[in-house]
PDB file of N, CA and C in Angstrom:
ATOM      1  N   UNK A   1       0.845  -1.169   0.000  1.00  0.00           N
ATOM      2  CA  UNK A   1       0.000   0.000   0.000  1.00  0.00           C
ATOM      3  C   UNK A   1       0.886   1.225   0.000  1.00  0.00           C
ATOM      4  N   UNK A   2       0.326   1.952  -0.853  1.00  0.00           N
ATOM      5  CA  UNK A   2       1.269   3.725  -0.702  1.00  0.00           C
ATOM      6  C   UNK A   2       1.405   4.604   0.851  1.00  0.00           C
ATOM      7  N   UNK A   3       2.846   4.222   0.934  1.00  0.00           N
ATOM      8  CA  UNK A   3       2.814   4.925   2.236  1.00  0.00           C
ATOM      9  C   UNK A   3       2.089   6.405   2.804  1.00  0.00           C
ATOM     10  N   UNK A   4       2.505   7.172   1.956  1.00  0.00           N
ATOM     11  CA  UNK A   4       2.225   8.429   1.574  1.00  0.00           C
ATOM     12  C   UNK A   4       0.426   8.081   1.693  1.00  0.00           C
ATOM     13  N   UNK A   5      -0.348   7.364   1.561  1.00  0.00           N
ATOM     14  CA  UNK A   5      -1.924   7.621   1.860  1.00  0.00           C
ATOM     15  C   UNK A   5      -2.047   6.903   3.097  1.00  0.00           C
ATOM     16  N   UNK A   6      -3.073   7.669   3.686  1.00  0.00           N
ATOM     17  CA  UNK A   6      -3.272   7.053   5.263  1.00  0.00           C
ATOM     18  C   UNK A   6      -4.319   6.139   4.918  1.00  0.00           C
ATOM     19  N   UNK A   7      -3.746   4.741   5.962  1.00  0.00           N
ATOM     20  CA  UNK A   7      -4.386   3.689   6.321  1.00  0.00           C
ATOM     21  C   UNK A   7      -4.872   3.677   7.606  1.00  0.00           C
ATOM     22  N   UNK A   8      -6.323   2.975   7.246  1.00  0.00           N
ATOM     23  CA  UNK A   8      -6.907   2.658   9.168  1.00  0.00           C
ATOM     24  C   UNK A   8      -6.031   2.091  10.151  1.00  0.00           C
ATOM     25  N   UNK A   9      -4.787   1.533   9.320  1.00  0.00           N
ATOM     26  CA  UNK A   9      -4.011   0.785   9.888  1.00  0.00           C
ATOM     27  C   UNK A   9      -2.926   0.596   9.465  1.00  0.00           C
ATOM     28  N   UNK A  10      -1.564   0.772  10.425  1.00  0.00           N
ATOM     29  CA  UNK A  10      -0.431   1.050   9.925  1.00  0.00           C
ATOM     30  C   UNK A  10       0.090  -0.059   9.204  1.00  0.00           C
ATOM     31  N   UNK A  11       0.242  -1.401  10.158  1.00  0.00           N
ATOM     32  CA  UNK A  11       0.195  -2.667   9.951  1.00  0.00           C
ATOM     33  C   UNK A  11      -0.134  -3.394   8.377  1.00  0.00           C
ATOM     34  N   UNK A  12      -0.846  -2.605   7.496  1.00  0.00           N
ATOM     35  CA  UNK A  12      -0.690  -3.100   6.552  1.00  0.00           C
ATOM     36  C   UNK A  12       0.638  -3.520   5.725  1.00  0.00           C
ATOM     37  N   UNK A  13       0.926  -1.887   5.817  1.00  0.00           N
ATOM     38  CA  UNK A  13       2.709  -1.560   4.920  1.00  0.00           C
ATOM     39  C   UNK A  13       3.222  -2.654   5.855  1.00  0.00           C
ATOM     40  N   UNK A  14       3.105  -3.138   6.980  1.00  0.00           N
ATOM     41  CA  UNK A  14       4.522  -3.910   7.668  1.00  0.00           C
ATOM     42  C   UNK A  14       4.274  -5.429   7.169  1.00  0.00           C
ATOM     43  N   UNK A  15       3.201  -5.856   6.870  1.00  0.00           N
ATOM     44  CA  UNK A  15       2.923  -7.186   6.465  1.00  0.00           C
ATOM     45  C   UNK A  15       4.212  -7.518   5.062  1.00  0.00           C
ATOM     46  N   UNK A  16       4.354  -8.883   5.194  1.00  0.00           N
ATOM     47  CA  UNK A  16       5.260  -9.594   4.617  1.00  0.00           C
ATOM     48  C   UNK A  16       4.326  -8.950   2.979  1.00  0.00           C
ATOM     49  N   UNK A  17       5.136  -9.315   1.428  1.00  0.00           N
ATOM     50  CA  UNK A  17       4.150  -9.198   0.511  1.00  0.00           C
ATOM     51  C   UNK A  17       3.246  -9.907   0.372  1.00  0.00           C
ATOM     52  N   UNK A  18       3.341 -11.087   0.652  1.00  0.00           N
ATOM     53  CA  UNK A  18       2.517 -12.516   0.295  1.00  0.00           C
ATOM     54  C   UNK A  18       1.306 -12.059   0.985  1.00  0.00           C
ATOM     55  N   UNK A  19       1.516 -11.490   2.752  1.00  0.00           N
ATOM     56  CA  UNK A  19       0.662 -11.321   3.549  1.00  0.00           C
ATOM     57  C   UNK A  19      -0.520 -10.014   3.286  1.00  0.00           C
ATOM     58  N   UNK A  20       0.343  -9.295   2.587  1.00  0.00           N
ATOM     59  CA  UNK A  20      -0.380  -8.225   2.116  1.00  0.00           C
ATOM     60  C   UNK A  20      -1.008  -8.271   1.012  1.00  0.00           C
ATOM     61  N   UNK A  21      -0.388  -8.932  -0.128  1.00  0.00           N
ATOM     62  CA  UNK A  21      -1.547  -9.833  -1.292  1.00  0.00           C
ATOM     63  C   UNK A  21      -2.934 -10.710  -0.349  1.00  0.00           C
ATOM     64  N   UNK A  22      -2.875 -11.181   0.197  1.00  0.00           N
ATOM     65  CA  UNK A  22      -3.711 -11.933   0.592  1.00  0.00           C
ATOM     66  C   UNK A  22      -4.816 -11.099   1.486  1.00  0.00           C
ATOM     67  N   UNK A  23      -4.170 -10.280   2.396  1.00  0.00           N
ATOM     68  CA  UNK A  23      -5.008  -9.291   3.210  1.00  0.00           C
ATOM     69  C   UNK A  23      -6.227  -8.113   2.138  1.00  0.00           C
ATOM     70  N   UNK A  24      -4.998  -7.968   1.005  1.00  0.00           N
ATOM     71  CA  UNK A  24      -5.573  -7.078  -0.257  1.00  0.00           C
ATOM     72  C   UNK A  24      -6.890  -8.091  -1.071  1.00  0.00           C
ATOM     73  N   UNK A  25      -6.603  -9.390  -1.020  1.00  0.00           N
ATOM     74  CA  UNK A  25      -7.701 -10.600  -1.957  1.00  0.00           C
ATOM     75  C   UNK A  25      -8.906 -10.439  -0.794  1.00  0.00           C
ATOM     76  N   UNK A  26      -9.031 -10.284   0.389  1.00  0.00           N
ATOM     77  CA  UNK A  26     -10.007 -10.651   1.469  1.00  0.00           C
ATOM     78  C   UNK A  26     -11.149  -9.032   1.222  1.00  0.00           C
ATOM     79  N   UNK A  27     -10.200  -8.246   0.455  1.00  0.00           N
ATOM     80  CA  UNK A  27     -11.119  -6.883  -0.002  1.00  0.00           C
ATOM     81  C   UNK A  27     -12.452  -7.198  -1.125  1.00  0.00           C
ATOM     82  N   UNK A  28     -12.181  -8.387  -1.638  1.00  0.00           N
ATOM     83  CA  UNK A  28     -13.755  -8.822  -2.740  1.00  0.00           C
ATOM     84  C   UNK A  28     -14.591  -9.383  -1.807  1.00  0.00           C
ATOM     85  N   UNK A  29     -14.598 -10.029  -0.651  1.00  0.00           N
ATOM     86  CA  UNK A  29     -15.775 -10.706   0.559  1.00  0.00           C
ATOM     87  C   UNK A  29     -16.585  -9.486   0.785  1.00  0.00           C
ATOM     88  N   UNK A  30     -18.148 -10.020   0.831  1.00  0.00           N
ATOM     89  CA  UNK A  30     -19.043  -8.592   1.581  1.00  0.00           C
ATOM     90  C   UNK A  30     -18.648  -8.591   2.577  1.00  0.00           C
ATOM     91  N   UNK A  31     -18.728  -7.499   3.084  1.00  0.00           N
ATOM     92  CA  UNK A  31     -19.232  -6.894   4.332  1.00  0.00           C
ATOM     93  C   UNK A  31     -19.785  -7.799   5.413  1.00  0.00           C
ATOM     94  N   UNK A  32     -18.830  -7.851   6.816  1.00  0.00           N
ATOM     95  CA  UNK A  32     -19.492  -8.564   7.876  1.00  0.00           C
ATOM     96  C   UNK A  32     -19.290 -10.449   7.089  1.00  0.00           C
ATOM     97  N   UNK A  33     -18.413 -10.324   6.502  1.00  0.00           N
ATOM     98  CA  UNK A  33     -18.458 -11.677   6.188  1.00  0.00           C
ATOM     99  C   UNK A  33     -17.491 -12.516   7.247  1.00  0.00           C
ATOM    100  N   UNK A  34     -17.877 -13.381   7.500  1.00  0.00           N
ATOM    101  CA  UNK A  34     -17.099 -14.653   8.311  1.00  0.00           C
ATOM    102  C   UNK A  34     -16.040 -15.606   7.781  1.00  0.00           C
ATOM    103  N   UNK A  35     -14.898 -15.412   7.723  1.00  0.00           N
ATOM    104  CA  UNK A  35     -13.791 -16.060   7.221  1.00  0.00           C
ATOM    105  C   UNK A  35     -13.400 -17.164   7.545  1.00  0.00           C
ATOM    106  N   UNK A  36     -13.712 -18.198   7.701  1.00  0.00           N
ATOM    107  CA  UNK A  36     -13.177 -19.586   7.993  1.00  0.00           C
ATOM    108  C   UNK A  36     -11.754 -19.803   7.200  1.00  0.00           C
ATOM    109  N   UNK A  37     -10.794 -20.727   7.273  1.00  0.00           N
ATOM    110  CA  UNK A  37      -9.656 -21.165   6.631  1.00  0.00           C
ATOM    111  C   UNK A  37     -10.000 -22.192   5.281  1.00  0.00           C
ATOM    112  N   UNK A  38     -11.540 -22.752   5.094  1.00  0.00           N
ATOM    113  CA  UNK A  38     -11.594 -23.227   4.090  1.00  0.00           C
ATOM    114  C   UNK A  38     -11.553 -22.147   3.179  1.00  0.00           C
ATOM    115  N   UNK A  39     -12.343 -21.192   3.834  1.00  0.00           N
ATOM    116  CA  UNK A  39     -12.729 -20.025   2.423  1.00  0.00           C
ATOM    117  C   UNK A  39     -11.837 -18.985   2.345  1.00  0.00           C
ATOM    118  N   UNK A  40     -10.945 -19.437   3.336  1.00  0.00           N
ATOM    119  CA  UNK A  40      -9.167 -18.627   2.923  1.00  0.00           C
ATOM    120  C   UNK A  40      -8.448 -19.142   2.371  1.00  0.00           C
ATOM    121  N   UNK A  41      -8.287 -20.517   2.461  1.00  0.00           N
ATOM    122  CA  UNK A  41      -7.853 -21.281   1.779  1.00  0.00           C
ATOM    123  C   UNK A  41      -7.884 -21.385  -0.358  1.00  0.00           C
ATOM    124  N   UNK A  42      -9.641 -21.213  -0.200  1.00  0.00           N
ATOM    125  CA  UNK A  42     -10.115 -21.215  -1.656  1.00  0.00           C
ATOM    126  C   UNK A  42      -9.604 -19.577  -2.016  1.00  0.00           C
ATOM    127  N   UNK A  43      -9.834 -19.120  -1.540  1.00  0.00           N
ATOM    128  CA  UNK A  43      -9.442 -17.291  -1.777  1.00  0.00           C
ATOM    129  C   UNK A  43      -7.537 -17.278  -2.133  1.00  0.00           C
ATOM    130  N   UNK A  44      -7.186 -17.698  -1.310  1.00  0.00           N
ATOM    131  CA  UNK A  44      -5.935 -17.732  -1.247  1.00  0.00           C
ATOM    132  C   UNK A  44      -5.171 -18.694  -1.955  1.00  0.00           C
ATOM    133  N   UNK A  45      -5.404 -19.623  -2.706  1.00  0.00           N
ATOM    134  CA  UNK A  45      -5.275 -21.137  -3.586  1.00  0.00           C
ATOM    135  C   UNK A  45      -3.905 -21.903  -2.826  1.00  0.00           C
ATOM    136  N   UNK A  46      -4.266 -22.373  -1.367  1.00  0.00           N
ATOM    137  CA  UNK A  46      -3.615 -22.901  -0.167  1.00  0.00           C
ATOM    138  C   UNK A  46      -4.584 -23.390   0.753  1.00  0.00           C
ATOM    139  N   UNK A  47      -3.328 -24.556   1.465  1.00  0.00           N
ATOM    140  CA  UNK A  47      -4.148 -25.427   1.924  1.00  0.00           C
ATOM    141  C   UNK A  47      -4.825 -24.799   3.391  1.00  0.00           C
ATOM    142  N   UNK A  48      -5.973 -25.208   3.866  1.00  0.00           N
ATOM    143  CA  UNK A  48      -6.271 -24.764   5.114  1.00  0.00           C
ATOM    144  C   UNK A  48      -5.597 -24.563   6.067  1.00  0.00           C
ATOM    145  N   UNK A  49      -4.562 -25.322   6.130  1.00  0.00           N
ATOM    146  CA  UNK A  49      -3.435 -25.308   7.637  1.00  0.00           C
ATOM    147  C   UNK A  49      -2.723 -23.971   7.233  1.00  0.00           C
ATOM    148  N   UNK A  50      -2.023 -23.860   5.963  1.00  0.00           N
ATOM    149  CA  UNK A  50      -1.403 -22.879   5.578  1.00  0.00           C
ATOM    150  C   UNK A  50      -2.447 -21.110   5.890  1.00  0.00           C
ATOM    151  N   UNK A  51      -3.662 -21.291   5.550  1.00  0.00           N
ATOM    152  CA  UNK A  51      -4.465 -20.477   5.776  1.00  0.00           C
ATOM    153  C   UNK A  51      -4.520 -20.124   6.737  1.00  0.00           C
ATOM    154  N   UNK A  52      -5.157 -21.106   7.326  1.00  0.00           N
ATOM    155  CA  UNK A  52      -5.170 -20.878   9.381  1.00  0.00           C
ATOM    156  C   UNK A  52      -4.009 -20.125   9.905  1.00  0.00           C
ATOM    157  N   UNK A  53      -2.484 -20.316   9.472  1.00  0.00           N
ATOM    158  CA  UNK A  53      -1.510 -19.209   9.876  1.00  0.00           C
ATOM    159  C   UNK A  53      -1.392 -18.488   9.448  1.00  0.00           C
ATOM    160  N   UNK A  54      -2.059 -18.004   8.238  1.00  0.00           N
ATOM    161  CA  UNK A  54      -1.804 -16.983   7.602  1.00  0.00           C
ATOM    162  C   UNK A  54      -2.941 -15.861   8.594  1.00  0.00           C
ATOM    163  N   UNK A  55      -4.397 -16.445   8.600  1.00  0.00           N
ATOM    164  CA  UNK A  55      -5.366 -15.813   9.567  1.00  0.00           C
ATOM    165  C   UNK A  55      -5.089 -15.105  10.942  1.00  0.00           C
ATOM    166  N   UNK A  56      -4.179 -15.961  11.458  1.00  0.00           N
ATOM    167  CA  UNK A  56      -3.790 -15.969  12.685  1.00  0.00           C
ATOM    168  C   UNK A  56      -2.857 -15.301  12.664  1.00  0.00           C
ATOM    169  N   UNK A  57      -2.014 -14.959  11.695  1.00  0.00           N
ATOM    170  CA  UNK A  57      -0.454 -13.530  11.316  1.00  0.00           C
ATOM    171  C   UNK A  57      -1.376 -12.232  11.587  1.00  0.00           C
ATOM    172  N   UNK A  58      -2.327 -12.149  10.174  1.00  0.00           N
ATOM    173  CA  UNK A  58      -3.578 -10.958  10.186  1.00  0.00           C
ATOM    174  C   UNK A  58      -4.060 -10.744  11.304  1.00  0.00           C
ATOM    175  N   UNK A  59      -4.581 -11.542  12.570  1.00  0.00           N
ATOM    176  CA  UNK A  59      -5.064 -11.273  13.488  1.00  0.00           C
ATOM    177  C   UNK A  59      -3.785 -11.045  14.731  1.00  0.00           C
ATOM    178  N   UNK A  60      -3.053 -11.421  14.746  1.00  0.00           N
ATOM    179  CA  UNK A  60      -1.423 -10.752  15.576  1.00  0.00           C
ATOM    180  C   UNK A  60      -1.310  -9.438  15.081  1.00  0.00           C
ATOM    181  N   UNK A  61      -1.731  -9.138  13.658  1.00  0.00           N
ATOM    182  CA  UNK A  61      -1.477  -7.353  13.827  1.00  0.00           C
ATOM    183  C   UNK A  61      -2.760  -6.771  13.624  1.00  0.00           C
ATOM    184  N   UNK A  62      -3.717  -7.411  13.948  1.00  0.00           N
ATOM    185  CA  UNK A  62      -5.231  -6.523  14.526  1.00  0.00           C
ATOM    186  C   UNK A  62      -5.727  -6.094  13.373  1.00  0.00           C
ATOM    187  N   UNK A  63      -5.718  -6.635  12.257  1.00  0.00           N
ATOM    188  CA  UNK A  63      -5.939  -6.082  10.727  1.00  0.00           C
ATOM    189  C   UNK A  63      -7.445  -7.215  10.623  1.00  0.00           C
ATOM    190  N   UNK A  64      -7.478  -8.667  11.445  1.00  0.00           N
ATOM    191  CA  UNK A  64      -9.075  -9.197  11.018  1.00  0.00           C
ATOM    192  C   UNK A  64      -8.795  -9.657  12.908  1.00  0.00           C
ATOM    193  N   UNK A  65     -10.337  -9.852  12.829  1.00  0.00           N
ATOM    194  CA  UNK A  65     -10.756 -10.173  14.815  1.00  0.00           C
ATOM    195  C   UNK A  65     -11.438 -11.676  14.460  1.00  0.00           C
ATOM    196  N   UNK A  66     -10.834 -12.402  15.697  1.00  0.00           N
ATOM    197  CA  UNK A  66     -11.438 -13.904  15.658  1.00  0.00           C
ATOM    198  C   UNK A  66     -12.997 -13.441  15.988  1.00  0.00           C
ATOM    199  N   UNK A  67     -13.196 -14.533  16.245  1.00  0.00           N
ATOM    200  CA  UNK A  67     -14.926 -14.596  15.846  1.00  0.00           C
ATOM    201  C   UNK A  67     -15.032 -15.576  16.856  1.00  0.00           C
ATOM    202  N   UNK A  68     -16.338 -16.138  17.532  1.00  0.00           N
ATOM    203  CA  UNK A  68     -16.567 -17.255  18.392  1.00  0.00           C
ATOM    204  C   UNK A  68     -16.341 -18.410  17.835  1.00  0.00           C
ATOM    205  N   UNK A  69     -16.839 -18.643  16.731  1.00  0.00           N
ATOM    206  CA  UNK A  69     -17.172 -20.171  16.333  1.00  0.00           C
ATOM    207  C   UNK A  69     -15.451 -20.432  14.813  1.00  0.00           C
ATOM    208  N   UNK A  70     -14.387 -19.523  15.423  1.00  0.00           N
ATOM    209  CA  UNK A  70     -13.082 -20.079  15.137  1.00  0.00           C
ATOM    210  C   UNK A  70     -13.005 -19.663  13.450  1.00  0.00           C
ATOM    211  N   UNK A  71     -14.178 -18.478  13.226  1.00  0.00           N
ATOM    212  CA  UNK A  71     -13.881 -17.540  12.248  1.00  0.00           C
ATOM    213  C   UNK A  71     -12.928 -16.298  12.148  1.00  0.00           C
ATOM    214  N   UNK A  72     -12.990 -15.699  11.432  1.00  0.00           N
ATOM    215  CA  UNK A  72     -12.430 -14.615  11.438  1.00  0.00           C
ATOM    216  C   UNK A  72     -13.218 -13.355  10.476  1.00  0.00           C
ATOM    217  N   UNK A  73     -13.061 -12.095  10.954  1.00  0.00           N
ATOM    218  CA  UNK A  73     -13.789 -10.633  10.492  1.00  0.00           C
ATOM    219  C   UNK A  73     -12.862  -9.645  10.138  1.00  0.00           C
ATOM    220  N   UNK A  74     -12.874  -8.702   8.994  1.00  0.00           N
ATOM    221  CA  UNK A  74     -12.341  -7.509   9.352  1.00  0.00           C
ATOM    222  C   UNK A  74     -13.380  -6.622  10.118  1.00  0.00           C
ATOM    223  N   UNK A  75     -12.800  -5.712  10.531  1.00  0.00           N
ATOM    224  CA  UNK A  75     -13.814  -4.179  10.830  1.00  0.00           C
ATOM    225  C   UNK A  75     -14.199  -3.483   9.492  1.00  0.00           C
ATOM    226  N   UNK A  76     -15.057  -2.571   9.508  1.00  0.00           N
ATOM    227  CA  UNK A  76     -15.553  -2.136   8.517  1.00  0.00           C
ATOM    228  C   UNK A  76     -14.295  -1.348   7.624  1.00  0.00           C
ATOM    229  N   UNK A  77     -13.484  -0.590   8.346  1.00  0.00           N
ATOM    230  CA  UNK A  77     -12.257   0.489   7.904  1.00  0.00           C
ATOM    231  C   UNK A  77     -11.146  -0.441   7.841  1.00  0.00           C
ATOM    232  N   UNK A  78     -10.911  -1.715   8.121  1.00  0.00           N
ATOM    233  CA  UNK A  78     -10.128  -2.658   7.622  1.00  0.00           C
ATOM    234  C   UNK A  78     -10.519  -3.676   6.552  1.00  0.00           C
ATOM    235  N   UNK A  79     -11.916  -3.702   5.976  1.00  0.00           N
ATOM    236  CA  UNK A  79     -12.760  -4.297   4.353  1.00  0.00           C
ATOM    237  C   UNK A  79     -12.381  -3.365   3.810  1.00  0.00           C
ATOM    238  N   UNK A  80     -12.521  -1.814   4.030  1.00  0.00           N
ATOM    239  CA  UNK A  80     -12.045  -0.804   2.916  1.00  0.00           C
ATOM    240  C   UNK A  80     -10.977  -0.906   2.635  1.00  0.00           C
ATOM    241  N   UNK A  81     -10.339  -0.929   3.445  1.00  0.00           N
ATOM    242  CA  UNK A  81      -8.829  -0.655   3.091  1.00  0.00           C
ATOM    243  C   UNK A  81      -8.238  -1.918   2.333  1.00  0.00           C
ATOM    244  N   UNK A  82      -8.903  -2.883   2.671  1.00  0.00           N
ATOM    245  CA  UNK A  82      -8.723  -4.364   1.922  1.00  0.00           C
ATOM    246  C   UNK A  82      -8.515  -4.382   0.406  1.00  0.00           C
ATOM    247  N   UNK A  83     -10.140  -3.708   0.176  1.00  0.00           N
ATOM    248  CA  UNK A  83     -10.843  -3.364  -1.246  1.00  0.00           C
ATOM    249  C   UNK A  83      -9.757  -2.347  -1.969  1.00  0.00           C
ATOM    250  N   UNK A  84      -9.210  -1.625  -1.400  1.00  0.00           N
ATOM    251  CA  UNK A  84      -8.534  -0.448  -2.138  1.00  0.00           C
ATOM    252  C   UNK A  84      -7.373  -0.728  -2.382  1.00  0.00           C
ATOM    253  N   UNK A  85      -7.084  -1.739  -1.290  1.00  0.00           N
ATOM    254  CA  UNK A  85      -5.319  -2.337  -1.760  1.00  0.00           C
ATOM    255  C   UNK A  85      -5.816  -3.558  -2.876  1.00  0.00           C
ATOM    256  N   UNK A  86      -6.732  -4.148  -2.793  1.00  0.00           N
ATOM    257  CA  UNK A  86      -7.382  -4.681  -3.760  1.00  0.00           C
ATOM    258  C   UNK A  86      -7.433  -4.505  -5.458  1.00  0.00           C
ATOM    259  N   UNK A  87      -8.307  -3.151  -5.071  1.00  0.00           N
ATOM    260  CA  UNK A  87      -8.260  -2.422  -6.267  1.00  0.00           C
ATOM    261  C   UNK A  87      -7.028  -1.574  -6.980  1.00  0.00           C
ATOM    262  N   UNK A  88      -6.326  -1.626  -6.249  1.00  0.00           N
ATOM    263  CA  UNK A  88      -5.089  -1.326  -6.958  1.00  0.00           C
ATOM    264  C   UNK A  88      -4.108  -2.278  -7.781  1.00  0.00           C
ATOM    265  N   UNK A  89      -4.277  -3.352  -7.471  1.00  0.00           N
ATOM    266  CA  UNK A  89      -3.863  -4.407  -7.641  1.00  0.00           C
ATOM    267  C   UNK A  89      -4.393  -4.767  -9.192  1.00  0.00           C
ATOM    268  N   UNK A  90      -5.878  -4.843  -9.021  1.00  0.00           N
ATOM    269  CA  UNK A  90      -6.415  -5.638 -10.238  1.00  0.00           C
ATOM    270  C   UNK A  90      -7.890  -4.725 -10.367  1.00  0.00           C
ATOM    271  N   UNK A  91      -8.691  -4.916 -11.301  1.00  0.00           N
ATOM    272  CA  UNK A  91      -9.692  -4.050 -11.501  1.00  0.00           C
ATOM    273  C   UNK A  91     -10.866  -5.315 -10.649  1.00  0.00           C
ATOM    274  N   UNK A  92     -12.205  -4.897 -10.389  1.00  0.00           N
ATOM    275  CA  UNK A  92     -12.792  -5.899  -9.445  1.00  0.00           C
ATOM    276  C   UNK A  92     -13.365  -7.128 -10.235  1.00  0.00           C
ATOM    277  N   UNK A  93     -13.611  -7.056 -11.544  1.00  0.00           N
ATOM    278  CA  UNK A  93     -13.846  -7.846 -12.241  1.00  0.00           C
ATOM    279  C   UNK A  93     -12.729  -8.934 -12.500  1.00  0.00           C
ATOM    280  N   UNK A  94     -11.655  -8.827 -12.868  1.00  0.00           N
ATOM    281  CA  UNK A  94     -10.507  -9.503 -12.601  1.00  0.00           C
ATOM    282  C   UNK A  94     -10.377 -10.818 -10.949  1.00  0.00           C
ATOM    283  N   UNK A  95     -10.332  -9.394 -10.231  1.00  0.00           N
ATOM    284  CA  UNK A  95     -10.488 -10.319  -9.031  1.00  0.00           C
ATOM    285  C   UNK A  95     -11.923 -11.299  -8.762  1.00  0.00           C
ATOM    286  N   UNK A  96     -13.100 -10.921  -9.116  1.00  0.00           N
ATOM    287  CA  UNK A  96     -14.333 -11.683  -9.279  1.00  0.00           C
ATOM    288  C   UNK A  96     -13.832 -13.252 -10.040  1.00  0.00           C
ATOM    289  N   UNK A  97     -13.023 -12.879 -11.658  1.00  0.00           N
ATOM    290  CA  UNK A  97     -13.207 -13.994 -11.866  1.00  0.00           C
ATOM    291  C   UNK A  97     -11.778 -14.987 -11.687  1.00  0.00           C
ATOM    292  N   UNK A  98     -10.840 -14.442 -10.873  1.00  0.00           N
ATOM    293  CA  UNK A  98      -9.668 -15.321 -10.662  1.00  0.00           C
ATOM    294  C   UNK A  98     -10.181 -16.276  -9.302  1.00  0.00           C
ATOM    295  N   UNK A  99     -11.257 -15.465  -8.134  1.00  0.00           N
ATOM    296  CA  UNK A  99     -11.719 -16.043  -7.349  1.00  0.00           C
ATOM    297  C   UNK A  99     -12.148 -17.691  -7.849  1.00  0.00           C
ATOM    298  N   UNK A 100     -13.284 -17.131  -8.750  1.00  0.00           N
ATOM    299  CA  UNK A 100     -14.237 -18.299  -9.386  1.00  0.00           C
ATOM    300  C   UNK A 100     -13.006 -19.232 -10.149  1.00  0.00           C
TER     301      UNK A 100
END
């Protein structure tokens, strides 16, 4: 992410790249969506275990919040910021169909 524009969160720029590609892919999920490691896994084209630490990196720097039932969330100003490192990346259609 461009240093020079303010983020909800500093923690983005410090993420590894891989970590920050992946934090940037979690910007196409709606809103209030629930992240399990299967569907990080499919998002991320890695296996669940690999996911699960990757979840658990994101949530060590407060960028997504566990959930009760062993999900995971961003906050609303951490989906934006998702989407925009997102969208810089690739146009949303792109990302729609590399998902699928």
């Amino acid at each position: 992410m461009n240093k020079d524009r303010s983020t909800p969160h500093s923690g983005i720029d410090d993420l590894a790249p891989d970590d920050q590609e992946a934090f940037a892919r979690l910007g196409i999920l709606r809103e209030d969506s629930i992240i399990h490691a299967a569907t990080a896994a499919t998002l991320w084209a890695q296996s669940e275990t690999e996911a699960r630490q990757r979840l658990h990196r994101l949530q060590d720097t407060a960028l997504i919040q566990s959930t009760d039932d062993e999900g995971f969330r961003l906050d609303p100003a951490n989906q934006e910021a998702a989407k925009q490192l997102l969208l810089e990346r690739m146009p949303l259609p792109e990302a729609h169909a590399h998902l699928l």
